[in-house]
PDB file of N, CA and C in Angstrom:
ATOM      1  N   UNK A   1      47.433 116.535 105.717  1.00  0.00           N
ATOM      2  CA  UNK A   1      48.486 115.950 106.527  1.00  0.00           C
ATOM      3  C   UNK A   1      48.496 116.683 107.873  1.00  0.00           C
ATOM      4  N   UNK A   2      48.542 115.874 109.001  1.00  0.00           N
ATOM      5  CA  UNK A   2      48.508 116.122 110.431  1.00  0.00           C
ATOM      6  C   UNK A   2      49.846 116.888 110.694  1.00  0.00           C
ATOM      7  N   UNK A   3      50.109 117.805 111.091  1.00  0.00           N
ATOM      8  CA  UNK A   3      51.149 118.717 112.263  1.00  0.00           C
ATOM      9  C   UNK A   3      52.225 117.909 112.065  1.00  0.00           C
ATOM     10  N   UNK A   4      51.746 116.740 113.186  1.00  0.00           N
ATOM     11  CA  UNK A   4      52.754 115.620 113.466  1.00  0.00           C
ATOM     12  C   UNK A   4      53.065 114.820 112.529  1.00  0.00           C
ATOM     13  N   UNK A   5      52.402 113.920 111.572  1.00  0.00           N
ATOM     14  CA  UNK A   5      53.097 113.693 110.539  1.00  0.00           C
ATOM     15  C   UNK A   5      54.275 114.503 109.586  1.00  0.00           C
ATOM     16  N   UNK A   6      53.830 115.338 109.588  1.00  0.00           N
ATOM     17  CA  UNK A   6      54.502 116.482 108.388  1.00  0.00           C
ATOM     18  C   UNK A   6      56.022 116.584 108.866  1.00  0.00           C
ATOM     19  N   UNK A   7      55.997 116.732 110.804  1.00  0.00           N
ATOM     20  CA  UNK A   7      57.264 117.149 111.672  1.00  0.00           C
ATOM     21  C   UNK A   7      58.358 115.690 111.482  1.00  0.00           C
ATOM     22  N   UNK A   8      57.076 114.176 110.928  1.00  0.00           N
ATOM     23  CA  UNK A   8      58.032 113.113 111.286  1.00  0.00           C
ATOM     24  C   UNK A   8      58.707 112.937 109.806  1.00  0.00           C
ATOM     25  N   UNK A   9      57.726 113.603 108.816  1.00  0.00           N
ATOM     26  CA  UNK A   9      58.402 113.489 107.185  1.00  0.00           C
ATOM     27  C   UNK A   9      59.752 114.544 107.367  1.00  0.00           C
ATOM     28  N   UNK A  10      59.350 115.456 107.760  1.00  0.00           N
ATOM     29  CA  UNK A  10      60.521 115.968 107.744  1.00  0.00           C
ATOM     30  C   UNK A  10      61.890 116.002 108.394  1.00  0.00           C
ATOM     31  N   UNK A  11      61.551 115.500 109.761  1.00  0.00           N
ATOM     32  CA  UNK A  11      62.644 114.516 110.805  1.00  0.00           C
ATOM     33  C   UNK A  11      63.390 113.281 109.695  1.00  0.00           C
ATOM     34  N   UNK A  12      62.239 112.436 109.141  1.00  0.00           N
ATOM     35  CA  UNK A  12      63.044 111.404 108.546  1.00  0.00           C
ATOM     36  C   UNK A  12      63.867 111.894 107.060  1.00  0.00           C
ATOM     37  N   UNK A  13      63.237 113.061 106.429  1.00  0.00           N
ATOM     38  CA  UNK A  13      64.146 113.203 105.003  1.00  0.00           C
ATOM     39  C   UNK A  13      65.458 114.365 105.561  1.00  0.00           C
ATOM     40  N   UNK A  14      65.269 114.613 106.608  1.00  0.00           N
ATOM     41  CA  UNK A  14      66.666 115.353 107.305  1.00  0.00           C
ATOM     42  C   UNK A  14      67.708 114.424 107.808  1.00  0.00           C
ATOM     43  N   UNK A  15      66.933 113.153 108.501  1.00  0.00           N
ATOM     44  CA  UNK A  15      68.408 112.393 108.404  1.00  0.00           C
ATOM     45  C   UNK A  15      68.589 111.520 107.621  1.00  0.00           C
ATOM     46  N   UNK A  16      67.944 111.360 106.489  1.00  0.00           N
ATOM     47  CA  UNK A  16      68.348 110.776 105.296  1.00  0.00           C
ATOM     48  C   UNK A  16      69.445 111.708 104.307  1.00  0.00           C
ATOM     49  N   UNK A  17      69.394 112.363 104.642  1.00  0.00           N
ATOM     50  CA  UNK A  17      70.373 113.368 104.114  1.00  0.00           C
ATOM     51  C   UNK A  17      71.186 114.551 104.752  1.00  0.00           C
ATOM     52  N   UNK A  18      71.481 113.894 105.740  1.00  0.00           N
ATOM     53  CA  UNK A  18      72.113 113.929 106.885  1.00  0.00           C
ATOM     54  C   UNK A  18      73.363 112.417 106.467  1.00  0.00           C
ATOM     55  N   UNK A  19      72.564 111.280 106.470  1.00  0.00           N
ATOM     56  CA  UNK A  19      73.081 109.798 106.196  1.00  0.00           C
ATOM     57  C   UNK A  19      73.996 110.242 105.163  1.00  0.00           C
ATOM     58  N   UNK A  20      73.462 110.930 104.097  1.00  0.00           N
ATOM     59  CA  UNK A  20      73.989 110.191 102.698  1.00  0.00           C
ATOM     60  C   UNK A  20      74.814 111.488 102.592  1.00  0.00           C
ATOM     61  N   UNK A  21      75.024 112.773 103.238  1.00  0.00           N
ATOM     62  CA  UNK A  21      76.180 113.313 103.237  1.00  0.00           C
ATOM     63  C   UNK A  21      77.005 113.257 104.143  1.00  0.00           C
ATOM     64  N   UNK A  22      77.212 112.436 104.630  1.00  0.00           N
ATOM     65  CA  UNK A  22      77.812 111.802 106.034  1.00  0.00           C
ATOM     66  C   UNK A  22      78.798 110.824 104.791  1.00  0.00           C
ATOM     67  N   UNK A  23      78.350 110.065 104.391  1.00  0.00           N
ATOM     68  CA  UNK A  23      78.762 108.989 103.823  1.00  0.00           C
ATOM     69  C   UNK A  23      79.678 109.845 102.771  1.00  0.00           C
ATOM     70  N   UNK A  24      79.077 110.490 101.898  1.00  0.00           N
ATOM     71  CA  UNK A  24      79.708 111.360 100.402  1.00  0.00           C
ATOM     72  C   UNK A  24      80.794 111.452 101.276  1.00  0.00           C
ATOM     73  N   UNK A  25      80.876 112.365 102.497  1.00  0.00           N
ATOM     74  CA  UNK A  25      82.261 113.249 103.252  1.00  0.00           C
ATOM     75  C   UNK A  25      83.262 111.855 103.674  1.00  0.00           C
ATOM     76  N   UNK A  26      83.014 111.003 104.146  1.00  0.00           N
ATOM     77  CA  UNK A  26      83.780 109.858 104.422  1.00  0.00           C
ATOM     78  C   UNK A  26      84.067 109.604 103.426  1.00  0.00           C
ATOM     79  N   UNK A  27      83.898 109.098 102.296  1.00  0.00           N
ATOM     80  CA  UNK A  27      83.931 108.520 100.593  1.00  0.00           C
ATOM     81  C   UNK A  27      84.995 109.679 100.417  1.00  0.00           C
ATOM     82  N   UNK A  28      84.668 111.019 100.493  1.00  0.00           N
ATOM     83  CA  UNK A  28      86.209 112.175  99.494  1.00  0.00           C
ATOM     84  C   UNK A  28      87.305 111.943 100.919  1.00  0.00           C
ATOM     85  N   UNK A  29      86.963 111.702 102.113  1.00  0.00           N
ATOM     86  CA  UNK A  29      88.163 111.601 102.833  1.00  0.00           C
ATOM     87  C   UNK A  29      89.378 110.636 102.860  1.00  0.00           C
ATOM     88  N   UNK A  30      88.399 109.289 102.243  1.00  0.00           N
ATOM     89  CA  UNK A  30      89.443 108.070 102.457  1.00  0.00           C
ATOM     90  C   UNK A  30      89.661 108.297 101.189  1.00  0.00           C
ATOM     91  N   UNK A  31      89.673 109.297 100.295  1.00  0.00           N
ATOM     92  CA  UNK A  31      90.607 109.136  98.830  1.00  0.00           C
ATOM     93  C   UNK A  31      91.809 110.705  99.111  1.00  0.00           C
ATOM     94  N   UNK A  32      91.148 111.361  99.762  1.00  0.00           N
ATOM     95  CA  UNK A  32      92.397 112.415 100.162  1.00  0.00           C
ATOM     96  C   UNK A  32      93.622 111.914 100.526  1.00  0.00           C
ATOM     97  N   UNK A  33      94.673 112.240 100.140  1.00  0.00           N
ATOM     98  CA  UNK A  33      96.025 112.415 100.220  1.00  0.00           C
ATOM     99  C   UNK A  33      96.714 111.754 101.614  1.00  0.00           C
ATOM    100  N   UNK A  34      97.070 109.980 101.320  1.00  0.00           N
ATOM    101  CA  UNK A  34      97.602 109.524 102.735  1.00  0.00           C
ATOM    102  C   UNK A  34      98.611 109.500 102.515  1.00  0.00           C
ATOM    103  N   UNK A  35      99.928 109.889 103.747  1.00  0.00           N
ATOM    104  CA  UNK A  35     101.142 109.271 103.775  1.00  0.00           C
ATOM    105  C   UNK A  35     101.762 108.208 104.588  1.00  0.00           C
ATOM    106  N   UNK A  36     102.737 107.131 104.109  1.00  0.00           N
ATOM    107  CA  UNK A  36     102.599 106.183 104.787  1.00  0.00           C
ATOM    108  C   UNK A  36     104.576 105.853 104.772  1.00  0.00           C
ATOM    109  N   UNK A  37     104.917 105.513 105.486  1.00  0.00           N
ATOM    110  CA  UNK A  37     106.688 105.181 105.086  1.00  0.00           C
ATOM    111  C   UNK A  37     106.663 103.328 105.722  1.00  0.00           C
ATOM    112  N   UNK A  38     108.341 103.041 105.102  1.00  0.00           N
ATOM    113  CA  UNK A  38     108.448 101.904 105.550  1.00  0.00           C
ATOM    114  C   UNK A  38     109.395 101.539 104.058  1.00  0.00           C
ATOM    115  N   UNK A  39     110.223 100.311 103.663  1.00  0.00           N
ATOM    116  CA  UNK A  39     110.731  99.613 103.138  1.00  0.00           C
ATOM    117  C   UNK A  39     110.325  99.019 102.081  1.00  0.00           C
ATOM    118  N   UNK A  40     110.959  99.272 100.884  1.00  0.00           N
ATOM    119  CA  UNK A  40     110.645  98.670  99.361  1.00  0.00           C
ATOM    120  C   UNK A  40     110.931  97.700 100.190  1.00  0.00           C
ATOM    121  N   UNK A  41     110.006  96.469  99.708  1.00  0.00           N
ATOM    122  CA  UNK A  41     110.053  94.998  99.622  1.00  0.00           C
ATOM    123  C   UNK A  41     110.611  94.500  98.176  1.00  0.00           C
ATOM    124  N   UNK A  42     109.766  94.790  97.739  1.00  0.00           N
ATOM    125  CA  UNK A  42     109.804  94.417  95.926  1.00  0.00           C
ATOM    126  C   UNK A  42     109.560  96.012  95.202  1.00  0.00           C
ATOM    127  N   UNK A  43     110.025  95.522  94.011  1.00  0.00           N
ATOM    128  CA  UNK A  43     109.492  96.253  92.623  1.00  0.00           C
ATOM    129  C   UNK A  43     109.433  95.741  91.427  1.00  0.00           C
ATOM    130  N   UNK A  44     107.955  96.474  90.484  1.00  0.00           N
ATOM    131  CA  UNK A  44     107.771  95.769  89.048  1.00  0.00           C
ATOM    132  C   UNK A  44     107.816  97.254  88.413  1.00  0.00           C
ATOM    133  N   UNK A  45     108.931  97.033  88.019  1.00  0.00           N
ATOM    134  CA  UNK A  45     109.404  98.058  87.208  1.00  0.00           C
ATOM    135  C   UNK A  45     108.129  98.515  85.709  1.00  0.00           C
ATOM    136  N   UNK A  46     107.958  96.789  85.563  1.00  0.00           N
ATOM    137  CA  UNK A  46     107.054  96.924  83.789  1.00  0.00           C
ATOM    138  C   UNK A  46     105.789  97.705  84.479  1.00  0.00           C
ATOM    139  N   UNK A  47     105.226  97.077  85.553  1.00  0.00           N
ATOM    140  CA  UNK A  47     104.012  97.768  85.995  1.00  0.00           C
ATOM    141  C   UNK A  47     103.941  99.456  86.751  1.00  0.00           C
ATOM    142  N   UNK A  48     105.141  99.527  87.064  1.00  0.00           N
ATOM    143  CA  UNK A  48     105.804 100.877  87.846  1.00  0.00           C
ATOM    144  C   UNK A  48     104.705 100.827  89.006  1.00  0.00           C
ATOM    145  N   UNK A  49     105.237  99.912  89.562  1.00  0.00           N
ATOM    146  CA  UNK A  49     104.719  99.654  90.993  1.00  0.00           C
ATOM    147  C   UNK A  49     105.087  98.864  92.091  1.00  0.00           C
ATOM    148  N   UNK A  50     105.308  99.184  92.997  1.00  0.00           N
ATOM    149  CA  UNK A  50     106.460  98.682  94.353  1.00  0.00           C
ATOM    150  C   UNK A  50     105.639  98.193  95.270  1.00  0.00           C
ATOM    151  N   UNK A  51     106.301  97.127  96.139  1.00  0.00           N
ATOM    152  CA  UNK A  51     105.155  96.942  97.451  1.00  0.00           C
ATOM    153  C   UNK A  51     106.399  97.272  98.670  1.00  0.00           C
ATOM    154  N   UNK A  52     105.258  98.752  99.488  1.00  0.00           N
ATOM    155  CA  UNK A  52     105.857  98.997 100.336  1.00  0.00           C
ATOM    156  C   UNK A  52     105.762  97.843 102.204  1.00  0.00           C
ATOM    157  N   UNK A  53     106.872  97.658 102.262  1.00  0.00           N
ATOM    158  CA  UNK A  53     106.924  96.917 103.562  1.00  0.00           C
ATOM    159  C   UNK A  53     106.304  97.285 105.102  1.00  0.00           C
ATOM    160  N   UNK A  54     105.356  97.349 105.614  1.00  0.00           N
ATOM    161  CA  UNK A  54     104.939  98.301 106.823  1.00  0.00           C
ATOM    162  C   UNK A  54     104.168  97.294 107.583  1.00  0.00           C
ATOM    163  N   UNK A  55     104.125  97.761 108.428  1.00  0.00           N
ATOM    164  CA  UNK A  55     103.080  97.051 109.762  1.00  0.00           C
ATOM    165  C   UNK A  55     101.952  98.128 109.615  1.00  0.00           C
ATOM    166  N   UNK A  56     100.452  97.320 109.696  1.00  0.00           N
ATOM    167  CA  UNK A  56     100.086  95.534 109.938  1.00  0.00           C
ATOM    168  C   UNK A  56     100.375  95.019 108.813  1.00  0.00           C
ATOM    169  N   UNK A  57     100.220  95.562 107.574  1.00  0.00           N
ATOM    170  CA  UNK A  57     100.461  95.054 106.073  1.00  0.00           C
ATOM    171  C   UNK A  57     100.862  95.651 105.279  1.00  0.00           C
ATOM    172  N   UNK A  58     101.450  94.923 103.937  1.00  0.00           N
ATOM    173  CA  UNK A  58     102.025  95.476 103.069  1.00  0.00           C
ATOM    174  C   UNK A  58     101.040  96.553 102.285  1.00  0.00           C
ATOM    175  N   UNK A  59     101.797  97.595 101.657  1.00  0.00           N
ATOM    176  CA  UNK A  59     101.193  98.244 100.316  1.00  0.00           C
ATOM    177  C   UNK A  59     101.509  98.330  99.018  1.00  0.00           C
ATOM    178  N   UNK A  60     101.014  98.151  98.232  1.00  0.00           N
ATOM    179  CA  UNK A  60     101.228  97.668  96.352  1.00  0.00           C
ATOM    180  C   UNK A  60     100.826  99.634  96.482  1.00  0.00           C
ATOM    181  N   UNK A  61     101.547 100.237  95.865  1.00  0.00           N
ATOM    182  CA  UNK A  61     101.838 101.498  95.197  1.00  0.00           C
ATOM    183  C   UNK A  61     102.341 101.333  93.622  1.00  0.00           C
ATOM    184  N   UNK A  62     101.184 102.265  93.075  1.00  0.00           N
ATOM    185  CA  UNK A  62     101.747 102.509  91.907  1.00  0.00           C
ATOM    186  C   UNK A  62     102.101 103.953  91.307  1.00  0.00           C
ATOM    187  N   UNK A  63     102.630 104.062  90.649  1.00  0.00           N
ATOM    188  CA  UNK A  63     103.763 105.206  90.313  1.00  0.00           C
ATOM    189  C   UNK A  63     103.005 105.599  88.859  1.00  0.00           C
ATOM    190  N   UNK A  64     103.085 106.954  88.747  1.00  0.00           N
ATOM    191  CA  UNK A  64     102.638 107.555  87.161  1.00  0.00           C
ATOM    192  C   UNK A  64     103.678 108.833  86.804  1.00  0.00           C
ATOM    193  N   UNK A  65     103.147 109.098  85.426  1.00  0.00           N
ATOM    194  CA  UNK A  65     104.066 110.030  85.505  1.00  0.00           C
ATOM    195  C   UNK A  65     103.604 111.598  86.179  1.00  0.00           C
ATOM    196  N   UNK A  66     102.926 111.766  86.784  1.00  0.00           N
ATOM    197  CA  UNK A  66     103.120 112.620  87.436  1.00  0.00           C
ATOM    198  C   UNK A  66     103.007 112.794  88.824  1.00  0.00           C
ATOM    199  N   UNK A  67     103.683 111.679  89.220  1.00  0.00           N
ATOM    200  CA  UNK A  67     104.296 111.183  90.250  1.00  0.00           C
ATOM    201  C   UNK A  67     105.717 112.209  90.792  1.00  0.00           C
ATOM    202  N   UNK A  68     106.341 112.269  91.998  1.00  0.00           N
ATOM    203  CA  UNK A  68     107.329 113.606  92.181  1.00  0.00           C
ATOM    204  C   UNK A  68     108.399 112.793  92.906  1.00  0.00           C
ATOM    205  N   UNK A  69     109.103 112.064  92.691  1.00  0.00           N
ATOM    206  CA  UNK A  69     109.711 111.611  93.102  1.00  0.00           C
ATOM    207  C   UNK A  69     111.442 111.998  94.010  1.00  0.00           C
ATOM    208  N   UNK A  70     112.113 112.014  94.673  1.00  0.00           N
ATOM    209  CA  UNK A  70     112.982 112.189  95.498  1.00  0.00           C
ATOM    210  C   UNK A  70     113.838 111.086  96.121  1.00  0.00           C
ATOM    211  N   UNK A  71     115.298 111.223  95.920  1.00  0.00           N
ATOM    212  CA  UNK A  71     116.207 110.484  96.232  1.00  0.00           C
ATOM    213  C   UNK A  71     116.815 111.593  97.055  1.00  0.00           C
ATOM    214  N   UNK A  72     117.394 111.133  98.215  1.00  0.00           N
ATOM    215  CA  UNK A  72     118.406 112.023  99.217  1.00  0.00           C
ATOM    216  C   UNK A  72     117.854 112.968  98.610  1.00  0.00           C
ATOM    217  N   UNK A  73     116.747 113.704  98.532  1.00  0.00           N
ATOM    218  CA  UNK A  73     116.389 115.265  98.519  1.00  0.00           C
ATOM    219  C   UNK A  73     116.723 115.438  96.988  1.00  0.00           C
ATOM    220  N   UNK A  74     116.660 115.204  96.052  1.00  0.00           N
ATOM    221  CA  UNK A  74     117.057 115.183  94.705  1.00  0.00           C
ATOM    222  C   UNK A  74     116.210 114.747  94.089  1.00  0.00           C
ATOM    223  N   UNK A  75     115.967 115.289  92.816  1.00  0.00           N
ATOM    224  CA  UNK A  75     114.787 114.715  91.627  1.00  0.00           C
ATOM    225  C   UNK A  75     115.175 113.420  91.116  1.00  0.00           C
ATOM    226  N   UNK A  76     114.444 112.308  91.137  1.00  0.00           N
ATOM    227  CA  UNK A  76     114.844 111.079  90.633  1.00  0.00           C
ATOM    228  C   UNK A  76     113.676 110.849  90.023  1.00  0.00           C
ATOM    229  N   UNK A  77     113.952 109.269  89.298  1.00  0.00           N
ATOM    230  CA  UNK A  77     112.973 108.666  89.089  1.00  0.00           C
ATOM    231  C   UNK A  77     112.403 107.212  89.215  1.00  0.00           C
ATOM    232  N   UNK A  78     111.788 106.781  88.295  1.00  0.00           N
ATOM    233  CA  UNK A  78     111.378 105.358  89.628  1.00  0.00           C
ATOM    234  C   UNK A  78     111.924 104.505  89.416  1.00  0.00           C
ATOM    235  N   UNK A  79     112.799 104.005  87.999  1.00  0.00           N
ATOM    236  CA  UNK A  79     114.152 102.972  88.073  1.00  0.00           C
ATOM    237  C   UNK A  79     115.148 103.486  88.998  1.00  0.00           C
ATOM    238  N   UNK A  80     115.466 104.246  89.193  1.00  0.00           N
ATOM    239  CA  UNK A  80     116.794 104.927  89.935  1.00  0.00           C
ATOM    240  C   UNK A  80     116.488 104.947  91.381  1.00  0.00           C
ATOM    241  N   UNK A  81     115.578 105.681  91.589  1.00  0.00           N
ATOM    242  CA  UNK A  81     115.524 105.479  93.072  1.00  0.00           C
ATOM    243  C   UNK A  81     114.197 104.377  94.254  1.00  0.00           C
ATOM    244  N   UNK A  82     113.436 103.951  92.920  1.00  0.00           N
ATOM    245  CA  UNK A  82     112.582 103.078  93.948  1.00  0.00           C
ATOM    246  C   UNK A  82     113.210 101.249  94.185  1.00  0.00           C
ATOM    247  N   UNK A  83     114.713 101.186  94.707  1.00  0.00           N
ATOM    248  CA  UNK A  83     114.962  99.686  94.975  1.00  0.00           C
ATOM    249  C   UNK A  83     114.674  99.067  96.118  1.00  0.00           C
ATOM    250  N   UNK A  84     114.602  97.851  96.407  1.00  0.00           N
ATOM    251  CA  UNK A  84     114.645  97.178  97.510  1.00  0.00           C
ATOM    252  C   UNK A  84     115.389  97.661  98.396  1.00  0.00           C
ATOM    253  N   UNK A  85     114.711  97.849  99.657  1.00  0.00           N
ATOM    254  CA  UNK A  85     115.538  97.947 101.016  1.00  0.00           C
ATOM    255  C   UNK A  85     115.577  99.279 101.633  1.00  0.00           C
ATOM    256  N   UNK A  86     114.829 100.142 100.133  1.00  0.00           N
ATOM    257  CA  UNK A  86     115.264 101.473 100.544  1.00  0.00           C
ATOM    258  C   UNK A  86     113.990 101.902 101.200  1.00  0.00           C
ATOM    259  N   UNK A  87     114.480 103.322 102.288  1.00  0.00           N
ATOM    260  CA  UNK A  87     113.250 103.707 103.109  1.00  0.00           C
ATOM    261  C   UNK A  87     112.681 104.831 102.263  1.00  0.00           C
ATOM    262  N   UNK A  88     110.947 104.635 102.159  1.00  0.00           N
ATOM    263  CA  UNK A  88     110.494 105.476 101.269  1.00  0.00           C
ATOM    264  C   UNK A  88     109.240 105.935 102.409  1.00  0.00           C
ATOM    265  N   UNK A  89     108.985 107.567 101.984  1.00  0.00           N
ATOM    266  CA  UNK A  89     108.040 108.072 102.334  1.00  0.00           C
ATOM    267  C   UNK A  89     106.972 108.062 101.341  1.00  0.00           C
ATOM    268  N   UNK A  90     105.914 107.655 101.333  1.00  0.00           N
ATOM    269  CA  UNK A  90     105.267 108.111 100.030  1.00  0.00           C
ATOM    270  C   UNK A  90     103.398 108.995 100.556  1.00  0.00           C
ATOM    271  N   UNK A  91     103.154 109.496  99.428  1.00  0.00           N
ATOM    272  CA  UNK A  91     101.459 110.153  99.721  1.00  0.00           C
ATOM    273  C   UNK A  91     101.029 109.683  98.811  1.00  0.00           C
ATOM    274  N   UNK A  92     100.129 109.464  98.616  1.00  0.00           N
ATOM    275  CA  UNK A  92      99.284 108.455  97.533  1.00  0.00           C
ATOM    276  C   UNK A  92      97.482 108.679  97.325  1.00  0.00           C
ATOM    277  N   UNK A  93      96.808 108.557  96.258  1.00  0.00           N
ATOM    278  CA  UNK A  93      95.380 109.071  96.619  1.00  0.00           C
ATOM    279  C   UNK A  93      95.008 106.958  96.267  1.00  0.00           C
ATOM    280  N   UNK A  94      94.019 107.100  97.464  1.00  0.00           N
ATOM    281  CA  UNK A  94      93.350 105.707  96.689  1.00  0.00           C
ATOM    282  C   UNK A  94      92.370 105.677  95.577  1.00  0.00           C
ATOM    283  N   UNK A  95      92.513 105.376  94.246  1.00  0.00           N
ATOM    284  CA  UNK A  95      91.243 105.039  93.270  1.00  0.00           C
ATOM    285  C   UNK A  95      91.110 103.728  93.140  1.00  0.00           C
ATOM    286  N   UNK A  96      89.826 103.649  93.566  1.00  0.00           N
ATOM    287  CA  UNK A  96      89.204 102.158  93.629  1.00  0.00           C
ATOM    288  C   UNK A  96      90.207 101.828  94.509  1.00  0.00           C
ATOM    289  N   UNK A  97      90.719 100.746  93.848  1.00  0.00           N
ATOM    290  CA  UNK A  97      91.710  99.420  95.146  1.00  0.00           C
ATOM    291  C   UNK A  97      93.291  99.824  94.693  1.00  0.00           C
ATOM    292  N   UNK A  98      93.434 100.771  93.843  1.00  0.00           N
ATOM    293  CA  UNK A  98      94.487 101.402  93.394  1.00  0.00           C
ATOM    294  C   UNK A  98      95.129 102.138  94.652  1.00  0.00           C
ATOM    295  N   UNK A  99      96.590 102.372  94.847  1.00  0.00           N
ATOM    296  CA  UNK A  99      97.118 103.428  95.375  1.00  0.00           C
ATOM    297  C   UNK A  99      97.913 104.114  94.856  1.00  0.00           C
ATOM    298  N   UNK A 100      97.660 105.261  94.029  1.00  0.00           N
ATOM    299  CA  UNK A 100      98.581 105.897  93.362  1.00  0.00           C
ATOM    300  C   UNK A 100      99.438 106.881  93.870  1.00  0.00           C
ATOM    301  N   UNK A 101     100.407 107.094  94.038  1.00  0.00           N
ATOM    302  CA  UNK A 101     101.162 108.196  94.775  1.00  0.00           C
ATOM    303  C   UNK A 101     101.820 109.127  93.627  1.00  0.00           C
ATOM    304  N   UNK A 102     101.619 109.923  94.739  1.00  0.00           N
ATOM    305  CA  UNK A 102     101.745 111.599  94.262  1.00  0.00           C
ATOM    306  C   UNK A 102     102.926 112.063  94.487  1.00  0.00           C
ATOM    307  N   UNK A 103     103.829 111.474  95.796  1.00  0.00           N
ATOM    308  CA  UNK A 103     105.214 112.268  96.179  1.00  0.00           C
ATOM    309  C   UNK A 103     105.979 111.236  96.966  1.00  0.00           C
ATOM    310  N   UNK A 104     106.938 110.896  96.547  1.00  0.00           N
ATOM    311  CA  UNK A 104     107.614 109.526  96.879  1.00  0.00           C
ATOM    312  C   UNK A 104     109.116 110.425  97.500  1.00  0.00           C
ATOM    313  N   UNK A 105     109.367 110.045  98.789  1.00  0.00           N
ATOM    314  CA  UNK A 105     110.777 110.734  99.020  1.00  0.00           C
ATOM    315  C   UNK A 105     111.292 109.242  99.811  1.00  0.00           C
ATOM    316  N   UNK A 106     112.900 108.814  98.862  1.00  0.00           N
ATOM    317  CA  UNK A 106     113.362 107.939  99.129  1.00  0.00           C
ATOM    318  C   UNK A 106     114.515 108.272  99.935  1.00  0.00           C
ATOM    319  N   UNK A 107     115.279 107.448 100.709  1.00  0.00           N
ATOM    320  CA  UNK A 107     116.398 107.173 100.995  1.00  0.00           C
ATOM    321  C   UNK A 107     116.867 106.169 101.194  1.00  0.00           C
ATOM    322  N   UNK A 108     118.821 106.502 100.361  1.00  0.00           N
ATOM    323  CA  UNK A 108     119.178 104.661  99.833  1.00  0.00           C
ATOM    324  C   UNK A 108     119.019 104.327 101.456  1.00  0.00           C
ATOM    325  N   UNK A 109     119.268 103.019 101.061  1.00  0.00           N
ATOM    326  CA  UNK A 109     119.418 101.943 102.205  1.00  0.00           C
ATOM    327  C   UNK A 109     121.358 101.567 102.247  1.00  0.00           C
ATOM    328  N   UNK A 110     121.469 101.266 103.388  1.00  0.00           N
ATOM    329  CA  UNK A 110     122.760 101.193 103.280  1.00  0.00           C
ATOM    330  C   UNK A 110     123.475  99.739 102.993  1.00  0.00           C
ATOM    331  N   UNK A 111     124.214  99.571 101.819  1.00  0.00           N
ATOM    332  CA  UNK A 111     124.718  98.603 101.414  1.00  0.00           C
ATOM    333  C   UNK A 111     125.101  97.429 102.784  1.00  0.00           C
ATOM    334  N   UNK A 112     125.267  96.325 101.953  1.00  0.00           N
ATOM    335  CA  UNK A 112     125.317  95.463 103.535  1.00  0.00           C
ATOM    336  C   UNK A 112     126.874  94.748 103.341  1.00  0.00           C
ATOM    337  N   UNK A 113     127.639  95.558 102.201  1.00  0.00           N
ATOM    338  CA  UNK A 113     129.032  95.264 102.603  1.00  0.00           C
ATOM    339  C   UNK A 113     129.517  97.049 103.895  1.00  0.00           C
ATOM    340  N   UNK A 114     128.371  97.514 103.776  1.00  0.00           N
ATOM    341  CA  UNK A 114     128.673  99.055 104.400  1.00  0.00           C
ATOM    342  C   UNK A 114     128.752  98.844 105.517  1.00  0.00           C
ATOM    343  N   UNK A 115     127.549  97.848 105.694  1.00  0.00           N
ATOM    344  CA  UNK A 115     127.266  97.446 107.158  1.00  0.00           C
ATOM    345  C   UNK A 115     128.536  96.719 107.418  1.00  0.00           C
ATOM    346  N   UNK A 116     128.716  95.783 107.241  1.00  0.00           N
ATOM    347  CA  UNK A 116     129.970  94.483 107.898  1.00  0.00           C
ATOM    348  C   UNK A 116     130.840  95.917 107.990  1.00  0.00           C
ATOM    349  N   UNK A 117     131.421  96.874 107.234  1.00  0.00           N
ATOM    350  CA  UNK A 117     132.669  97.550 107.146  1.00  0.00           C
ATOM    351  C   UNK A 117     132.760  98.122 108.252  1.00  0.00           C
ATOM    352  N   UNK A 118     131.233  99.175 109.183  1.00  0.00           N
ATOM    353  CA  UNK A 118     131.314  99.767 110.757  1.00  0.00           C
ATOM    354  C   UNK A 118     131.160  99.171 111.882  1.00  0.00           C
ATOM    355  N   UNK A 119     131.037  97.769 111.602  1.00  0.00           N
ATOM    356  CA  UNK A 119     130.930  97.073 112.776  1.00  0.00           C
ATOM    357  C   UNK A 119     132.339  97.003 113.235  1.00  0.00           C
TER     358      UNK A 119
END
């Protein structure tokens, strides 16, 4: 094998693996730990999973049990504090097309006889 060949085998299996740990590092990043806030839309309690309300689009979150949940700064859990309307922070890892979250901090939403009452 010529000089120059040998320099281009080895140019090309350096950025072939260069490529494919490029890719691995993108692949563990978009499953690392996102946080995202915005408004219960809905919840399926049977499935323990909510779709959060946000711009550009919604998110389907699902809840496990070792999930950490928070109401006004307080330990809750996901009948109690994940309802409609309320503003939720959540962090979540993606598996597959899954979003599972890890730390959900809610706050109620304010009743809408609360509202008419300060106007």
């Amino acid at each position: 094998m010529t000089r120059q060949t040998l320099v281009k085998v080895l140019v090309g299996a350096a950025l072939v693996i260069g490529i494919w740990g490029s890719q691995s590092l993108m692949a563990a990043e978009s499953n690392a730990g996102q946080a995202k806030t915005g408004t219960v839309k809905s919840v399926d309690v049977k499935a323990k999973t909510f779709v959060l309300d946000r711009e550009p689009r919604a998110l389907t979150i699902t809840v496990n049990d070792k999930t950490v949940i928070t109401l006004d700064g307080k330990a809750s859990n996901f009948e109690a504090a994940i309802k409609e309307g309320a503003k939720v922070s959540v962090t979540y890892t993606k598996t597959g097309e899954d979003r599972v979250a890890s730390k959900i901090e809610v706050t109620k939403a304010e009743k809408k006889e609360e509202k008419k009452e300060k106007k």
